[in-house]
PDB file of N, CA and C in Angstrom:
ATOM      1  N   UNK A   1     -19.255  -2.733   2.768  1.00  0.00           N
ATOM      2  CA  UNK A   1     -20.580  -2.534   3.316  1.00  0.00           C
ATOM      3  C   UNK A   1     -21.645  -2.690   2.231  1.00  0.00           C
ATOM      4  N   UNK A   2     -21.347  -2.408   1.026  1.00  0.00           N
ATOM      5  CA  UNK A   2     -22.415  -2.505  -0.129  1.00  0.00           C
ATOM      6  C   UNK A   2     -23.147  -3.703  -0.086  1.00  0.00           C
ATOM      7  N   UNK A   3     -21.769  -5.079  -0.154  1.00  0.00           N
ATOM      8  CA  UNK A   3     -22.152  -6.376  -0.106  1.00  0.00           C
ATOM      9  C   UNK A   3     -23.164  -6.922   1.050  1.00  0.00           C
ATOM     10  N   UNK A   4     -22.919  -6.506   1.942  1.00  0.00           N
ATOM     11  CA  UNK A   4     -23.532  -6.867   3.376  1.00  0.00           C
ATOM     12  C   UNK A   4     -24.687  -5.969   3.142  1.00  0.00           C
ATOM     13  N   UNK A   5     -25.446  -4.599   2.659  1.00  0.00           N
ATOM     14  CA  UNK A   5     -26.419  -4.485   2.545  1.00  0.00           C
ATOM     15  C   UNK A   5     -27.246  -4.870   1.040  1.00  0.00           C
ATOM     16  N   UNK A   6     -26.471  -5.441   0.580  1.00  0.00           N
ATOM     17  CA  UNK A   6     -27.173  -5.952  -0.758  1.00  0.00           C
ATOM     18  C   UNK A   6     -28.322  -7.312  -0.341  1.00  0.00           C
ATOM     19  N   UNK A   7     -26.829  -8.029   0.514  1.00  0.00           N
ATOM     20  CA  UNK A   7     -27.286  -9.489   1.230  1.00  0.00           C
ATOM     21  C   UNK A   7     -28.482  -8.993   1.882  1.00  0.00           C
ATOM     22  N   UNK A   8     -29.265  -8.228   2.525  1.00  0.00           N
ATOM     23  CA  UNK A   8     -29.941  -7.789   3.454  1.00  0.00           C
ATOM     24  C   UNK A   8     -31.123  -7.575   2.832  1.00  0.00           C
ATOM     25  N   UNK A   9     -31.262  -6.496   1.618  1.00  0.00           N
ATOM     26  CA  UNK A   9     -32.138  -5.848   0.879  1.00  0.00           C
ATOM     27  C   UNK A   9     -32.881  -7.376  -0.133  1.00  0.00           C
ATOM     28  N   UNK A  10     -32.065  -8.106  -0.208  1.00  0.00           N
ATOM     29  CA  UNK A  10     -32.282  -9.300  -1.167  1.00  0.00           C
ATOM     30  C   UNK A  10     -32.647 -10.349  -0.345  1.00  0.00           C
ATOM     31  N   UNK A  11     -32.508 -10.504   1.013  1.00  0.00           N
ATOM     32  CA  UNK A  11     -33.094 -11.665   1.728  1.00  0.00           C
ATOM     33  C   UNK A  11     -34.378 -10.891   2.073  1.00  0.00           C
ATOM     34  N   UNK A  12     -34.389  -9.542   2.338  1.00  0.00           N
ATOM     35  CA  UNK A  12     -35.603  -8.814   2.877  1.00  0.00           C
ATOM     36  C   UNK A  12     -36.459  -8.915   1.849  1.00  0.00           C
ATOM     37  N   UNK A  13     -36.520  -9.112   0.965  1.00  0.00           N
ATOM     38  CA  UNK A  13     -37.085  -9.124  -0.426  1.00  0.00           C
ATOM     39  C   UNK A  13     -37.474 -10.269  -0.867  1.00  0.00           C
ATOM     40  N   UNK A  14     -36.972 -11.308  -1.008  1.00  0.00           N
ATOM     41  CA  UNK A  14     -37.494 -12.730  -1.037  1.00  0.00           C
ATOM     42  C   UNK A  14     -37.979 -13.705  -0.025  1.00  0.00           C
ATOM     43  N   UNK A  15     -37.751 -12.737   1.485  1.00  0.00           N
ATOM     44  CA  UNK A  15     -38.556 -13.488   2.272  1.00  0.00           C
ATOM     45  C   UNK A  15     -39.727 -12.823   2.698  1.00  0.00           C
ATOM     46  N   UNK A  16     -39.883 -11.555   2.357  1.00  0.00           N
ATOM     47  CA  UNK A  16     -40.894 -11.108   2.864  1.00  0.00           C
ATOM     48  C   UNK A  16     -41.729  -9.898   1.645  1.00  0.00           C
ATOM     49  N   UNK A  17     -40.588  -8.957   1.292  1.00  0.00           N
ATOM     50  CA  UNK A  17     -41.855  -8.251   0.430  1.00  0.00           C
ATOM     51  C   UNK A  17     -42.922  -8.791  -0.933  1.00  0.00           C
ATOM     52  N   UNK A  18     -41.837  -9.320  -1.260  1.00  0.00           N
ATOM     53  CA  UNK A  18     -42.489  -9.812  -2.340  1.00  0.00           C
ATOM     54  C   UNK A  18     -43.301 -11.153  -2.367  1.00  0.00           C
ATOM     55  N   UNK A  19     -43.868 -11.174  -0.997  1.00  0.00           N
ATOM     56  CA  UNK A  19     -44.792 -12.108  -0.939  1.00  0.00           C
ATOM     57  C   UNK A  19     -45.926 -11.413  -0.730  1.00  0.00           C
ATOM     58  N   UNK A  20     -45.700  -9.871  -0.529  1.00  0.00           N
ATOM     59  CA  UNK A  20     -47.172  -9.323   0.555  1.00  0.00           C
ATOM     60  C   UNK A  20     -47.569  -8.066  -0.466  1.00  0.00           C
ATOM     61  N   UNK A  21     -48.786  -8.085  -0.551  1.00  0.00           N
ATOM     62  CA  UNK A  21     -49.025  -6.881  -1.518  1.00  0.00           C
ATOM     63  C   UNK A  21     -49.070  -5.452  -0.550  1.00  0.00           C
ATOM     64  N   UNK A  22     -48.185  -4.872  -0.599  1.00  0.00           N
ATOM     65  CA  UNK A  22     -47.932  -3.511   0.305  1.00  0.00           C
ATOM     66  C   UNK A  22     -48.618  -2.438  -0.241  1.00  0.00           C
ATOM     67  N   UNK A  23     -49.246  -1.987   0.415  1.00  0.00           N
ATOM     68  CA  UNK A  23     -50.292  -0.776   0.282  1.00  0.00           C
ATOM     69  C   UNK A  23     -50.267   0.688   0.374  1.00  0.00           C
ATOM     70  N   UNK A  24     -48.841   0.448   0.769  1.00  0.00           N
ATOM     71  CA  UNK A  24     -48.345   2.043   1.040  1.00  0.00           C
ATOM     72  C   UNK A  24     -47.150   2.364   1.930  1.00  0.00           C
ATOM     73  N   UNK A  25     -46.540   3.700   1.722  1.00  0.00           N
ATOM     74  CA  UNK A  25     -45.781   3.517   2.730  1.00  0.00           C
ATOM     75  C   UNK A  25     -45.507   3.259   4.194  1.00  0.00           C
ATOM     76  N   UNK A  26     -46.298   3.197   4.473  1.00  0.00           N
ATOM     77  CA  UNK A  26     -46.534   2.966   6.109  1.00  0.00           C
ATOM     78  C   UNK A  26     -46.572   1.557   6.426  1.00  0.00           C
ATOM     79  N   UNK A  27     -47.410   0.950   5.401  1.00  0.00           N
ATOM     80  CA  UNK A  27     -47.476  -1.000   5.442  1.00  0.00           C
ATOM     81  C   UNK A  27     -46.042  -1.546   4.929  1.00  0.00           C
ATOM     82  N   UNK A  28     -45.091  -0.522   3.848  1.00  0.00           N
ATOM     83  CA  UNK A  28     -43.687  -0.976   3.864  1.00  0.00           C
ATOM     84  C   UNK A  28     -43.018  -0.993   5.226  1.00  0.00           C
ATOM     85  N   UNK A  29     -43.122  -0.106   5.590  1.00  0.00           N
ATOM     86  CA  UNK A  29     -42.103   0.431   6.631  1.00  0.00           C
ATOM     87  C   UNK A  29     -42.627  -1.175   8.162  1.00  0.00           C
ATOM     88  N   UNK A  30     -43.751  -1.258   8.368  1.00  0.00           N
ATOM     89  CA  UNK A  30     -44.253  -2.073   9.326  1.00  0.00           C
ATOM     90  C   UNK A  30     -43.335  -3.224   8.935  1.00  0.00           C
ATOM     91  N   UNK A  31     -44.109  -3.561   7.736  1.00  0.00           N
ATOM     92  CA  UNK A  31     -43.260  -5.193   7.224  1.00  0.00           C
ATOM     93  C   UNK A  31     -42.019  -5.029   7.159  1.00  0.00           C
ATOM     94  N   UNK A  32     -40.707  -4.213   6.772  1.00  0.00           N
ATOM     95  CA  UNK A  32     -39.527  -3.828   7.148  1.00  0.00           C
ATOM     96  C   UNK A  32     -39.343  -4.320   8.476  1.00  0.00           C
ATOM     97  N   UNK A  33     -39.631  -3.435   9.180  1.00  0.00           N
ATOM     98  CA  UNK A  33     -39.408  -3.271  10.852  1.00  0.00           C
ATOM     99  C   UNK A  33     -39.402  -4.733  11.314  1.00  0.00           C
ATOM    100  N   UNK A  34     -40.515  -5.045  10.717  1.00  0.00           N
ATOM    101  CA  UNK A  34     -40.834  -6.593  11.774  1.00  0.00           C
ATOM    102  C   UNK A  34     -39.855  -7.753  11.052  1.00  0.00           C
ATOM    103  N   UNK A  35     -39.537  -7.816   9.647  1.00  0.00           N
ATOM    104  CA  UNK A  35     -38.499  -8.775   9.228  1.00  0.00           C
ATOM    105  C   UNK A  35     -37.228  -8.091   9.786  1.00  0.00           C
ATOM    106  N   UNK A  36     -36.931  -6.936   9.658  1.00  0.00           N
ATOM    107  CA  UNK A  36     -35.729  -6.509  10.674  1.00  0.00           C
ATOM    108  C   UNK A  36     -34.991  -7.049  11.998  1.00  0.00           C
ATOM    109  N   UNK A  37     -36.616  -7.153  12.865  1.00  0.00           N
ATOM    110  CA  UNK A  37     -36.745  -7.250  14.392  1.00  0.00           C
ATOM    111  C   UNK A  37     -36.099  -9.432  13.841  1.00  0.00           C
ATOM    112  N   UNK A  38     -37.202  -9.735  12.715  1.00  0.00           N
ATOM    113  CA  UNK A  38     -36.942 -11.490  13.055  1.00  0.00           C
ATOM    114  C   UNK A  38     -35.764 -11.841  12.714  1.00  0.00           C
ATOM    115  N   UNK A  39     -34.832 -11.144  11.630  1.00  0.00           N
ATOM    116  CA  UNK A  39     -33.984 -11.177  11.163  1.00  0.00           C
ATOM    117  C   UNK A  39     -32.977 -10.951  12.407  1.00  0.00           C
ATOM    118  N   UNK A  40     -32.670  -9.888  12.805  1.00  0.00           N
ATOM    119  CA  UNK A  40     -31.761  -9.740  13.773  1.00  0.00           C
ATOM    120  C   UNK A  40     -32.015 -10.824  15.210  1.00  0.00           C
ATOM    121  N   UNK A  41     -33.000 -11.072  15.630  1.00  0.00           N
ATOM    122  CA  UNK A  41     -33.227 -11.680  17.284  1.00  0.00           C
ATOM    123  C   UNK A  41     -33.537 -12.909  16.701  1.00  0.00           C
ATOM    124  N   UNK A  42     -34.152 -13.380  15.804  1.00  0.00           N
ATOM    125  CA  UNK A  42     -34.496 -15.132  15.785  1.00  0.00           C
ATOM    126  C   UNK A  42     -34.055 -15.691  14.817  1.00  0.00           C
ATOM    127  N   UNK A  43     -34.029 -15.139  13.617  1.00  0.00           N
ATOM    128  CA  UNK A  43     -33.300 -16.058  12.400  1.00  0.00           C
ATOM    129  C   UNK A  43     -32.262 -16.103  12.192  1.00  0.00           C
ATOM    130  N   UNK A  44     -31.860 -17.650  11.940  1.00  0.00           N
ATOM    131  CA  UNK A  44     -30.186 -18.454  12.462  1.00  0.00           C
ATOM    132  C   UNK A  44     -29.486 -17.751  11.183  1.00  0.00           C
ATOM    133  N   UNK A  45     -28.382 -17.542  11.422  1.00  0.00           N
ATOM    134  CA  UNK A  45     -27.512 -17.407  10.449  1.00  0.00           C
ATOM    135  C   UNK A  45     -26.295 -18.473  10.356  1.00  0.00           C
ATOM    136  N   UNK A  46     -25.913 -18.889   9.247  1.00  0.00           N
ATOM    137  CA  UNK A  46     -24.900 -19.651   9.626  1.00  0.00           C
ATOM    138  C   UNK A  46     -23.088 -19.663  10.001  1.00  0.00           C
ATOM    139  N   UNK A  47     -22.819 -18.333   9.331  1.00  0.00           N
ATOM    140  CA  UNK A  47     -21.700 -17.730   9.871  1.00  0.00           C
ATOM    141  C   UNK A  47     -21.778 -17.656  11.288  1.00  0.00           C
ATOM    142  N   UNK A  48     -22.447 -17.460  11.937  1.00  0.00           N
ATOM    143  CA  UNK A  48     -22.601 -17.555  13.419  1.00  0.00           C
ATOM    144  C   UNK A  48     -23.162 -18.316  14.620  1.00  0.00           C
ATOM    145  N   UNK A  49     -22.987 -19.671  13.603  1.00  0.00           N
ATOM    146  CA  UNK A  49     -23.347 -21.104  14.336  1.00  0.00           C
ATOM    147  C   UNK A  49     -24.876 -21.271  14.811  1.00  0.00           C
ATOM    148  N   UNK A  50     -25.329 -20.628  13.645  1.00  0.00           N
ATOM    149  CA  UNK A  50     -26.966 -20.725  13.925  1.00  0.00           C
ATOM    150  C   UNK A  50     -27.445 -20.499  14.930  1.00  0.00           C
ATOM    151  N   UNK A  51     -27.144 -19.198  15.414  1.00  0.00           N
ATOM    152  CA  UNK A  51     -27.280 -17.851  16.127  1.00  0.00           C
ATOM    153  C   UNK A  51     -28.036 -17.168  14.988  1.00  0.00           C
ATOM    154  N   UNK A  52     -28.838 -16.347  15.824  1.00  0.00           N
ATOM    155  CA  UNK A  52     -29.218 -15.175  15.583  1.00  0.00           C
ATOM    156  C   UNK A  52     -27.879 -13.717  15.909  1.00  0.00           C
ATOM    157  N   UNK A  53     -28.063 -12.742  15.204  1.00  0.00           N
ATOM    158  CA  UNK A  53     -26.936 -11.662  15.310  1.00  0.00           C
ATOM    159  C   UNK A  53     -27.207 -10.976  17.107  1.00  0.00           C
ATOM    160  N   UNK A  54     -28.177 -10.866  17.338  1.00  0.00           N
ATOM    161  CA  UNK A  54     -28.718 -10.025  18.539  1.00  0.00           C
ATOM    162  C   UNK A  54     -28.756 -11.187  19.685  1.00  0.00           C
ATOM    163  N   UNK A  55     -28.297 -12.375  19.530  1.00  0.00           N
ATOM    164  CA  UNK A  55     -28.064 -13.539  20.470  1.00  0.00           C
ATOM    165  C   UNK A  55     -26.464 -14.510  20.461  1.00  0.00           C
ATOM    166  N   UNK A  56     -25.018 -13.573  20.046  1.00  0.00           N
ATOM    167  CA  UNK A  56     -24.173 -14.106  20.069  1.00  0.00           C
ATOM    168  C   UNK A  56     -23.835 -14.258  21.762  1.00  0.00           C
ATOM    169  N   UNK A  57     -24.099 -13.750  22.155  1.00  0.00           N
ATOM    170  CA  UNK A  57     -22.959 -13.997  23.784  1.00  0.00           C
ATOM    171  C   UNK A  57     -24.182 -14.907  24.195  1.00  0.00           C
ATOM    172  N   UNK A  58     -25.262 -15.711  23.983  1.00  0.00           N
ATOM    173  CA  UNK A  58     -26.078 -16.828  24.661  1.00  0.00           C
ATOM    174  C   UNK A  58     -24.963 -17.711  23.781  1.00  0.00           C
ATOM    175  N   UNK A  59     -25.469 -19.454  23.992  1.00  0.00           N
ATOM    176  CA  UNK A  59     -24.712 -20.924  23.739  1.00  0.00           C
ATOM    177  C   UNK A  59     -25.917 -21.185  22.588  1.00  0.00           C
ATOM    178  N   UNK A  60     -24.806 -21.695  21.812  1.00  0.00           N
ATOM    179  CA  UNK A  60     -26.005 -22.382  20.964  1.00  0.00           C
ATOM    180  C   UNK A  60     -27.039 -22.969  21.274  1.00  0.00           C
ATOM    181  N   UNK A  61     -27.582 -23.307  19.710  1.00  0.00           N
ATOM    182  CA  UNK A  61     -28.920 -23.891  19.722  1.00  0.00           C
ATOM    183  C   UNK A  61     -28.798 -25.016  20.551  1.00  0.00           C
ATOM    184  N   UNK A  62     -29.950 -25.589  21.316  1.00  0.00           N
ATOM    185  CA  UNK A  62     -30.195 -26.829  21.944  1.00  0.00           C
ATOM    186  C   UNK A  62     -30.743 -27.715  20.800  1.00  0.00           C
ATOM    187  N   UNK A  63     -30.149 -29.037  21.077  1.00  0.00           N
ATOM    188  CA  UNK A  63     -30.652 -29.949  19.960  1.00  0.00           C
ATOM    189  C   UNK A  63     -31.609 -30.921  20.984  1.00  0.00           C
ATOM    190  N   UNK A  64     -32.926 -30.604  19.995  1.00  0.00           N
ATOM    191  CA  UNK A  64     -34.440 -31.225  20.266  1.00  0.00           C
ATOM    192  C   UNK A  64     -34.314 -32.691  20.402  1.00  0.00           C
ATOM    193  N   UNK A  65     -35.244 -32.995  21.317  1.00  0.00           N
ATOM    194  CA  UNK A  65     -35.601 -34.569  21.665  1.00  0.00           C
ATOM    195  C   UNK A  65     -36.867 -35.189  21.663  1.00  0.00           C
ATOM    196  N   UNK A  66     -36.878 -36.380  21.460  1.00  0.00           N
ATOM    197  CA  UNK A  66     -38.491 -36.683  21.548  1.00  0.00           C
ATOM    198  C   UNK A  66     -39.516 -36.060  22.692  1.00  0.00           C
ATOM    199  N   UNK A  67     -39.048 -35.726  23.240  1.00  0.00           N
ATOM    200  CA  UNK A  67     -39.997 -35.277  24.414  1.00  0.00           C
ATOM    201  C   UNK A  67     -40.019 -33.483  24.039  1.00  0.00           C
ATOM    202  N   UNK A  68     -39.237 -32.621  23.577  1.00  0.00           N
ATOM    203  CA  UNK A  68     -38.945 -31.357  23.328  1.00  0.00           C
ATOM    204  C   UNK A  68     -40.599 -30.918  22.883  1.00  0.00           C
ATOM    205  N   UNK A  69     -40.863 -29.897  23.865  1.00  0.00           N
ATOM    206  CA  UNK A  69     -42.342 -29.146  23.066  1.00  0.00           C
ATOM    207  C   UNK A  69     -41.725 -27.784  22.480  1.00  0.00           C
ATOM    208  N   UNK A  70     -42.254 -27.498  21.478  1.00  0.00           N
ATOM    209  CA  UNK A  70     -41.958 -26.911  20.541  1.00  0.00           C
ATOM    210  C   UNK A  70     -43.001 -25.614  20.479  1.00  0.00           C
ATOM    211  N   UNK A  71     -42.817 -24.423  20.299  1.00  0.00           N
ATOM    212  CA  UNK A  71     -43.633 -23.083  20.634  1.00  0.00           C
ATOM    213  C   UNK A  71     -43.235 -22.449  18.860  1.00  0.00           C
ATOM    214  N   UNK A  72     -44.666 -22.277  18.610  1.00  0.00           N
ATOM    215  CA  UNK A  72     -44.583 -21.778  16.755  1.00  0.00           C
ATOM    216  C   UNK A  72     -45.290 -19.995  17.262  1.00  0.00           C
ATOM    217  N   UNK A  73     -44.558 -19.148  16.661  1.00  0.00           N
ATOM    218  CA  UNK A  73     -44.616 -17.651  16.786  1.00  0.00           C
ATOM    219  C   UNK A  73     -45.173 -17.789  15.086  1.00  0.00           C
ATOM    220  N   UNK A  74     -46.005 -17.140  14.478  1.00  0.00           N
ATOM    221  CA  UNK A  74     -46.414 -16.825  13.378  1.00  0.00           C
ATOM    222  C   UNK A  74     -45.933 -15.145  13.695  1.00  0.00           C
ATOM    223  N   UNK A  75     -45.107 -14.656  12.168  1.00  0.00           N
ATOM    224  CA  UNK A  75     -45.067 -13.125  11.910  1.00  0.00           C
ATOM    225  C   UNK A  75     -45.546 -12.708  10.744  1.00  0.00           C
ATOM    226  N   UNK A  76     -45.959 -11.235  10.414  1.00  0.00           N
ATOM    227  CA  UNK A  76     -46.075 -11.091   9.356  1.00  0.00           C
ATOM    228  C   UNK A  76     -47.605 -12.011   8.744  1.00  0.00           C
ATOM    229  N   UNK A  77     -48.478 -11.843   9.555  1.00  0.00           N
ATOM    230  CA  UNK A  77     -49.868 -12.827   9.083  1.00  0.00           C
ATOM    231  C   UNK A  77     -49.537 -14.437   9.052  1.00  0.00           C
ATOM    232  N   UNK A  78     -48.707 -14.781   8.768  1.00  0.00           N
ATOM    233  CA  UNK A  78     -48.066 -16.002   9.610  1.00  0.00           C
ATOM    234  C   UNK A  78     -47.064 -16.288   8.044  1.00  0.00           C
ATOM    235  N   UNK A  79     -46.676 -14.876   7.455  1.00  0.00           N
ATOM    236  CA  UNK A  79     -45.488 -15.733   6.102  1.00  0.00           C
ATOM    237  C   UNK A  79     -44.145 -15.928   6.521  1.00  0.00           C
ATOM    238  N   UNK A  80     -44.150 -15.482   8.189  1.00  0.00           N
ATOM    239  CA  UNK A  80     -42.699 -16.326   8.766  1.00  0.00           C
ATOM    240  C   UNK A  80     -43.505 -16.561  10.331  1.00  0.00           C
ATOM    241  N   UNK A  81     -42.547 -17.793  10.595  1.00  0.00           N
ATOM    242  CA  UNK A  81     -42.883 -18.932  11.159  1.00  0.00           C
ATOM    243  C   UNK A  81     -41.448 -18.928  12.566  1.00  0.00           C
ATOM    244  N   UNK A  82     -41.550 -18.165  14.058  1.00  0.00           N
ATOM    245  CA  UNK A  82     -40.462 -18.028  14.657  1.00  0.00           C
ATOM    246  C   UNK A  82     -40.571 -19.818  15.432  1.00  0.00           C
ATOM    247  N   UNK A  83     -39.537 -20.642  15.771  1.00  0.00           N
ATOM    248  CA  UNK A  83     -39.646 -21.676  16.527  1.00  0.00           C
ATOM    249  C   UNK A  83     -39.026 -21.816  17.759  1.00  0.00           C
ATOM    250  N   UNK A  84     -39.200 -22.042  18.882  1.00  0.00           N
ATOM    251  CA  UNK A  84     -38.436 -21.874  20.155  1.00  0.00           C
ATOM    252  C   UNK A  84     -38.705 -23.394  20.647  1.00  0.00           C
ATOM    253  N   UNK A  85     -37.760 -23.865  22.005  1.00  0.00           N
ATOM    254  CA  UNK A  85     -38.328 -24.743  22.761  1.00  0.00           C
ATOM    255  C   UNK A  85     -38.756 -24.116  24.254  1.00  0.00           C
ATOM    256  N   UNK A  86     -39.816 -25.247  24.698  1.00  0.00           N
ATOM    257  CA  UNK A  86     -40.394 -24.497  25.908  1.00  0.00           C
ATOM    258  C   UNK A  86     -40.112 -25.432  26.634  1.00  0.00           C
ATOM    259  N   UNK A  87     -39.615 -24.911  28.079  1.00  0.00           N
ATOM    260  CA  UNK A  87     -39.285 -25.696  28.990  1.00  0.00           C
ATOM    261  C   UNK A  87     -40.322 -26.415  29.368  1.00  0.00           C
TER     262      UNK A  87
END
């Protein structure tokens, strides 16, 4: 378990804190929460076929086509970027 929260504390950390000047504890805890929330429900992992962890029992990703419209979620003031397709 160490390893698996090391991996966690260190992706949480280079994708998000240490880009944002945090102001206190309360602005940690927000920015936590919300890379938590993107981390678990939208960002692919690849051990799990580029799934998200909180989306294994859906089918994989759909692979985009010229016609595919594309829906951009900004988080975090926009220093992550969620991508979906829209029907």
């Amino acid at each position: 378990m160490n390893a698996i929260a090391e991996r966690w504390i260190g992706s949480c950390r280079r994708e998000a804190t240490d880009r944002i000047l945090i102001t206190g504890e309360r602005h940690l805890r927000l920015v936590v929460s919300e890379y938590a929330e993107h981390y678990n429900r939208h960002r692919p992992h690849r051990s799990l076929g580029q799934r998200a962890p909180d989306r294994l029992t859906e089918p994989g990703p759909l692979t985009a086509t010229d016609n595919t419209r594309i829906h951009r979620r900004d988080r975090l003031g926009g220093l992550i970027h969620e991508y979906t397709q829209v029907a």
